[in-house]
Protein backbone atom coordinates (compact mmCIF):
# COMPACT_ATOMS: atom_id res chain seq x y z
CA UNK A 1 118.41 112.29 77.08
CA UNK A 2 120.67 113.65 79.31
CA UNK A 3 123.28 110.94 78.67
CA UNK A 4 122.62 110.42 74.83
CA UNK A 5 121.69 113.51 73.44
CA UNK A 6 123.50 116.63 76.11
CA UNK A 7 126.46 114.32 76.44
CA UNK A 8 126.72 115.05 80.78
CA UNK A 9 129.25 113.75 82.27
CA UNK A 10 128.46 111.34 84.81
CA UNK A 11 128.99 113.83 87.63
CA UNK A 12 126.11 116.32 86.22
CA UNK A 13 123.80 113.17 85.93
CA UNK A 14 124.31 112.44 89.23
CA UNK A 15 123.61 115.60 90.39
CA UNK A 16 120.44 115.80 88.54
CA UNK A 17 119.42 112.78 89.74
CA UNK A 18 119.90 114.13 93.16
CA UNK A 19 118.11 117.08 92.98
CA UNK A 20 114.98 115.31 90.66
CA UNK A 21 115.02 113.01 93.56
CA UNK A 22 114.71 115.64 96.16
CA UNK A 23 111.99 117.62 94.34
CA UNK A 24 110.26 114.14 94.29
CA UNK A 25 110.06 114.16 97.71
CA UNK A 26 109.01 117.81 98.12
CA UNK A 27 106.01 117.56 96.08
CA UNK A 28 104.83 114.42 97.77
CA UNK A 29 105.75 112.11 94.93
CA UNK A 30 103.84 113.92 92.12
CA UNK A 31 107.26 115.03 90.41
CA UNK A 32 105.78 114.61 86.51
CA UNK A 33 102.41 115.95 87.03
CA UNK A 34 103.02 119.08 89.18
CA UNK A 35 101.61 122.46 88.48
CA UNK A 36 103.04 125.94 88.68
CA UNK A 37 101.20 126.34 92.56
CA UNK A 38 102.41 123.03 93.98
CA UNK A 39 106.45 123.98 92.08
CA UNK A 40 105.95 128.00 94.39
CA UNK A 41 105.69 125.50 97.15
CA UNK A 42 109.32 124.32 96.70
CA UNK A 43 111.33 127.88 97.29
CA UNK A 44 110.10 127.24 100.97
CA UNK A 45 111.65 124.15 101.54
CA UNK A 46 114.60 125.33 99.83
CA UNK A 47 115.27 128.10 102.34
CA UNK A 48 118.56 127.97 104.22
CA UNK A 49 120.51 126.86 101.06
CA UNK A 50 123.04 129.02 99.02
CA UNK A 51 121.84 130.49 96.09
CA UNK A 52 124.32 128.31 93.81
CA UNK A 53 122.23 125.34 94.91
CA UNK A 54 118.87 126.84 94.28
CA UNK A 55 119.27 127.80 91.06
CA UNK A 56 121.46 124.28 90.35
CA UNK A 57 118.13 122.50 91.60
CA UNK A 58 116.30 124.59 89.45
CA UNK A 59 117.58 124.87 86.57
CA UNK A 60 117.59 120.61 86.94
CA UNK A 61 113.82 121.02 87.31
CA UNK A 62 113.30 123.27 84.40
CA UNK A 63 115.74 121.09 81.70
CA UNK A 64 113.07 118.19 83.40
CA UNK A 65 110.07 119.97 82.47
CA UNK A 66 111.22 121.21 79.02
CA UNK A 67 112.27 117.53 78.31
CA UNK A 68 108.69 116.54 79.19
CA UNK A 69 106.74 118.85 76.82
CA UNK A 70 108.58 118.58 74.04
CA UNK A 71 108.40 114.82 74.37
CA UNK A 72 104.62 114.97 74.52
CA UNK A 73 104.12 113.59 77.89
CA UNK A 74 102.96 117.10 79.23
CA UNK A 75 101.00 119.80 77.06
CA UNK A 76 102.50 122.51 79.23
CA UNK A 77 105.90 123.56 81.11
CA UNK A 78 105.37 124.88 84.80
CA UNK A 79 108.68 125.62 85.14
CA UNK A 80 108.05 129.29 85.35
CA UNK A 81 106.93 129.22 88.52
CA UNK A 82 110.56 128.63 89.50
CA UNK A 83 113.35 130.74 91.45
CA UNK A 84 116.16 132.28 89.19
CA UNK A 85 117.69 133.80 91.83
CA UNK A 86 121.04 136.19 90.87
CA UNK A 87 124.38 134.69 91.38
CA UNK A 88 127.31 136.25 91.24
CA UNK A 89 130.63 133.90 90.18
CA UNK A 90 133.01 134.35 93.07
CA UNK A 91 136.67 135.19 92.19
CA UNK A 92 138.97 131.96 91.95
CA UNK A 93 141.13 131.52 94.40
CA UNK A 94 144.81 131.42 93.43
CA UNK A 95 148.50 130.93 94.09
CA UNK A 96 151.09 132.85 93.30
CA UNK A 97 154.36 131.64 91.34
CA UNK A 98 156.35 131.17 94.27
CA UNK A 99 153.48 129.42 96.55
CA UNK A 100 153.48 126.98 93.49
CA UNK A 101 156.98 126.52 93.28
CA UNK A 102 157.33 125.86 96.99
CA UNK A 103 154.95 123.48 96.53
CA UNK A 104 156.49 121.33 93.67
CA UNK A 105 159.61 121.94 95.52
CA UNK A 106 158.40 119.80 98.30
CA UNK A 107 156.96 117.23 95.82
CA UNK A 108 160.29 116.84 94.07
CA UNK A 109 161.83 116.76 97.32
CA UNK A 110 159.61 113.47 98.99
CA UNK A 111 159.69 111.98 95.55
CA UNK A 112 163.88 111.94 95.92
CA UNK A 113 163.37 110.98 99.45
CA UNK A 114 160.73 108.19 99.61
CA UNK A 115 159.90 107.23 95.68
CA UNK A 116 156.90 105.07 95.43
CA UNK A 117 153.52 106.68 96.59
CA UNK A 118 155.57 110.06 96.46
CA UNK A 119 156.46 109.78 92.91
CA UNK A 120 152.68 109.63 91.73
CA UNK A 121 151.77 112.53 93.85
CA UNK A 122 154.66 114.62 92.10
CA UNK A 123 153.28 113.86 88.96
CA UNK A 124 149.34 114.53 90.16
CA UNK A 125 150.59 118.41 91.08
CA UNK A 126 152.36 119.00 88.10
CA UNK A 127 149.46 117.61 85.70
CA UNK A 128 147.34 119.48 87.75
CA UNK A 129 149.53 123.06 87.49
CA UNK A 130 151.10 122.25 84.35
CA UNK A 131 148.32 120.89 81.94
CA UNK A 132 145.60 122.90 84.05
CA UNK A 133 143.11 119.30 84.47
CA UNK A 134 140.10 118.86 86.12
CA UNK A 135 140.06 116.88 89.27
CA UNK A 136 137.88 114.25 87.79
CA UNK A 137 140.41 114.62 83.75
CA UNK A 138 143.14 113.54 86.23
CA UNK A 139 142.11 110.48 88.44
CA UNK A 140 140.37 109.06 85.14
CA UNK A 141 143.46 108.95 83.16
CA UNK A 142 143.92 106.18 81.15
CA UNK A 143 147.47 104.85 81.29
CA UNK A 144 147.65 104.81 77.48
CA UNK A 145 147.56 108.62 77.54
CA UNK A 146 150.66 109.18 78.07
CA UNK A 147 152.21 106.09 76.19
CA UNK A 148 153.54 108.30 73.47
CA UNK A 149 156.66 109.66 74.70
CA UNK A 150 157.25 112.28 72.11
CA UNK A 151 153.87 113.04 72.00
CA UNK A 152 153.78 117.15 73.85
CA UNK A 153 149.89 116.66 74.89
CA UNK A 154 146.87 114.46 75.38
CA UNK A 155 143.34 114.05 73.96
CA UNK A 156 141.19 113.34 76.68
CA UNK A 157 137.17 113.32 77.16
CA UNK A 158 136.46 116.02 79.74
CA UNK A 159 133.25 117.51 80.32
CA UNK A 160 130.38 117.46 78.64
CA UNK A 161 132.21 114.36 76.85
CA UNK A 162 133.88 116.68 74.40
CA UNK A 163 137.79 116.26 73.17
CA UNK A 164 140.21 118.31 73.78
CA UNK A 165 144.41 118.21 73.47
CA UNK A 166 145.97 119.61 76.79
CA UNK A 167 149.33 120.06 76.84
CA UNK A 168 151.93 118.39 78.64
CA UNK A 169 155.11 119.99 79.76
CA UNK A 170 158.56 118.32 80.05
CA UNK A 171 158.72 118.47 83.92
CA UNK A 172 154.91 116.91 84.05
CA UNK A 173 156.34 114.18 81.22
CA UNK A 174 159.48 113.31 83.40
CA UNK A 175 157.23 113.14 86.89
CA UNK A 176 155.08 110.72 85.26
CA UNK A 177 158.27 108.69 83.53
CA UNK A 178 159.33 108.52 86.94
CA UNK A 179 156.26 106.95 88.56
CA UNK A 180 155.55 104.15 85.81
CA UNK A 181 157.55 102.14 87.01
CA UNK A 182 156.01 101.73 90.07
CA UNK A 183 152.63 102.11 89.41
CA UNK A 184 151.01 98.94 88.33
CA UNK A 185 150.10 97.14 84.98
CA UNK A 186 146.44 97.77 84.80
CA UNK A 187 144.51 100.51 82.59
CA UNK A 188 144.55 103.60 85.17
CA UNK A 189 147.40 106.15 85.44
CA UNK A 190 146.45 106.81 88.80
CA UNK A 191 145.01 103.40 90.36
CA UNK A 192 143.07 103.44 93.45
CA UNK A 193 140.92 100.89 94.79
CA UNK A 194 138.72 98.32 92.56
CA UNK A 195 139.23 101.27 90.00
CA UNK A 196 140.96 105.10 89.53
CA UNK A 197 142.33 107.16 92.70
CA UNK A 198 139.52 108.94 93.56
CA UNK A 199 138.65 112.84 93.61
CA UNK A 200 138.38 112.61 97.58
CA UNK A 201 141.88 111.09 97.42
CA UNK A 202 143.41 113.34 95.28
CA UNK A 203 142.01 116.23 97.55
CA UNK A 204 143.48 114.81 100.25
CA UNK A 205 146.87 114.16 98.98
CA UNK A 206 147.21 117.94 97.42
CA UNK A 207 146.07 119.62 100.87
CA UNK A 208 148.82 117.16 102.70
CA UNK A 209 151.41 118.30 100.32
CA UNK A 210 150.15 121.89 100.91
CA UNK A 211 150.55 121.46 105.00
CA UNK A 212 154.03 119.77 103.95
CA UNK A 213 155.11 122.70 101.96
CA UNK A 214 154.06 124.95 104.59
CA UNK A 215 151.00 126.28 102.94
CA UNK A 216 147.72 126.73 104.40
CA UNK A 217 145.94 123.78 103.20
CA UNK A 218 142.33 125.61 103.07
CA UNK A 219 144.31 127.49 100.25
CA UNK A 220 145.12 124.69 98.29
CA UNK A 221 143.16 121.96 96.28
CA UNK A 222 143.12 120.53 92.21
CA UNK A 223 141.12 123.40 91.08
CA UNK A 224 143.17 126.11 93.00
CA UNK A 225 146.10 124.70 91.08
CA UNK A 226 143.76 124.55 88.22
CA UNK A 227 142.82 128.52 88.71
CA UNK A 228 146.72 129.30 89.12
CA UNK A 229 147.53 127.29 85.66
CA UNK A 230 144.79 129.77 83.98
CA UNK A 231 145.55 132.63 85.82
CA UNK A 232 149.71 132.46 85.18
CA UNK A 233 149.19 131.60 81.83
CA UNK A 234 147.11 134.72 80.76
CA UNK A 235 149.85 136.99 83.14
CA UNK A 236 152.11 135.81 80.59
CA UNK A 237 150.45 136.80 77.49
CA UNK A 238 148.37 134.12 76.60
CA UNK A 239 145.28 134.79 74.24
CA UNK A 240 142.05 134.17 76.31
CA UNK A 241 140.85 132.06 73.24
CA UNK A 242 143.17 130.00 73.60
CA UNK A 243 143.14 129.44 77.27
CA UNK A 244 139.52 128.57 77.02
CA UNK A 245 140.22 126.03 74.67
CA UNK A 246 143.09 124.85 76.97
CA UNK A 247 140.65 124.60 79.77
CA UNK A 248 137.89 123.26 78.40
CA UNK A 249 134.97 125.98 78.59
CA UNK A 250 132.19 125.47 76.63
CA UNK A 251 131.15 129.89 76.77
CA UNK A 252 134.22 132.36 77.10
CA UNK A 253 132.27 134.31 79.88
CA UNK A 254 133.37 131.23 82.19
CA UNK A 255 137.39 131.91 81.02
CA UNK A 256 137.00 135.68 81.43
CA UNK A 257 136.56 135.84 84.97
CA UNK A 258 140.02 135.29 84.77
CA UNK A 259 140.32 138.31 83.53
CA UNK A 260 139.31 140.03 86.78
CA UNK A 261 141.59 138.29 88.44
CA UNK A 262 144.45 139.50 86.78
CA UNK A 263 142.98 143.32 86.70
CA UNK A 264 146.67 144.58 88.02
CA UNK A 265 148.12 143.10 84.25
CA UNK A 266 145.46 144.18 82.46
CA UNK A 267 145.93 148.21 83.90
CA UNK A 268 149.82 147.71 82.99
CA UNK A 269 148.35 146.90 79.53
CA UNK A 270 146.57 150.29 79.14
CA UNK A 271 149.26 152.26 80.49
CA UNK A 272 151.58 150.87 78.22
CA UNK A 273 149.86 150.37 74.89
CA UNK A 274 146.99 153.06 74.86
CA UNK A 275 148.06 156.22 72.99
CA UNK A 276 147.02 158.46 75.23
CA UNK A 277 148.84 157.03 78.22
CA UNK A 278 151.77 157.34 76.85
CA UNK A 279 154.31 160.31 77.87
């Protein structure tokens, strides 16, 4: 169901799988047939984790439970018995325009200097800053993305398997003209391995870069430079529509925390635009 019907990307079905797996275990085996007093049991054993996990593992058992009864293989949902406990969505971390630019810089820099490896890794960071990608949108890339020269964006599956066109600047077009000639015939953008690099890799390579570019590398990974494509983008103006659509977010109230983020442009906005804050 999860698969078919809720269209989850394989990462989210592996996590469910993890956590259905663990509950499975918790209750002594008796995942499908426990009650609302043997699911209060589970809290305990969940004690010592953040509460971003407990309500992850959760809300995997409750999405289990709901798919049970209204399949008929349960007359009732326990799933009330549950934890919801409150999380609050920590600010993104972020880099400013320079700190990016230093670190493309570099990347242009051991791209002139070494080619090769060094050319894909210039065009990883600027398809990561410059079409804002998930970690996972990125490694996956089919080669015949980008076959269209003239072409200023893709249509990839991200998550939730849903299309979407992402846009792909001139710099991010030239960095990957520049490593297609060197990366080899086969259906991955970014090979690695029996299959595409991988999202360990690709962590790996950005925080190097970072170290390289004299960053602090616990500052700097895909979705940072994900957060600072988002984040630069609505400093300059951009509609926060649009930038959801850009990024991929299925509810707006995911984009907006953006919007805290950038509190200092949106105070510049009232002082300048509302009528009584002018004069």
């Amino acid at each position: 169901m999860m698969a078919a019907e809720a269209g989850a990307s394989r990462n989210t079905l592996l996590a469910y799988r993890s956590d259905l797996k663990a509950a499975r275990e918790g209750l002594g085996g008796a995942l499908a047939t426990a009650d609302s007093e043997a699911l209060k049991a589970l809290p305990l054993q969940w004690q010592g984790l953040s509460s971003a996990t407990v309500a992850r593992r959760a809300a995997a058992l409750r999405r289990f439970y709901a798919f049970l009864s209204e399949e008929g293989f349960r007359d009732d949902d326990p799933s009330s018995a549950l934890p919801r406990p409150q999380q609050r969505r920590p600010l993104p971390k972020i880099l400013s325009p320079d700190e990016v630019e230093r670190l493309l810089r570099r990347a242009e820099e051991l791209a002139e200097e070494h080619g090769g490896r060094a050319l894909r890794n210039l065009a990883l960071i600027e398809l990561l800053y410059g079409s804002g990608l998930r970690a996972s949108e990125l490694c996956s890339l089919p080669r015949a993305a980008m076959a269209r020269r003239k072409q200023p964006f893709l249509i990839l599956r991200g998550k939730g398997d849903k299309e979407r066109l992402v846009p792909v600047s001139e710099r991010a077009r030239q960095a990957v003209d520049g490593w297609l000639p060197h990366c080899p015939e086969q259906r991955w953008l970014f090979p690695g391995g029996k299959s595409h690099l991988s999202r360990v890799r690709l962590f790996q390579i950005v925080k190097a870069l970072a170290a390289d570019a004299g960053l602090a590398p616990d500052r700097v990974s895909p979705h940072v430079l994900r957060h600072a494509f988002a984040t630069h983008l609505l400093s300059g103006g951009a509609d926060l529509r649009a930038l959801q659509a850009l990024l991929g977010h299925s509810d707006i109230a995911t984009t907006q925390i953006y919007t805290h983020v950038d509190s200092a442009r949106l105070v510049e906005l009232v002082n300048q635009r509302h009528p009584l804050a002018r004069g």
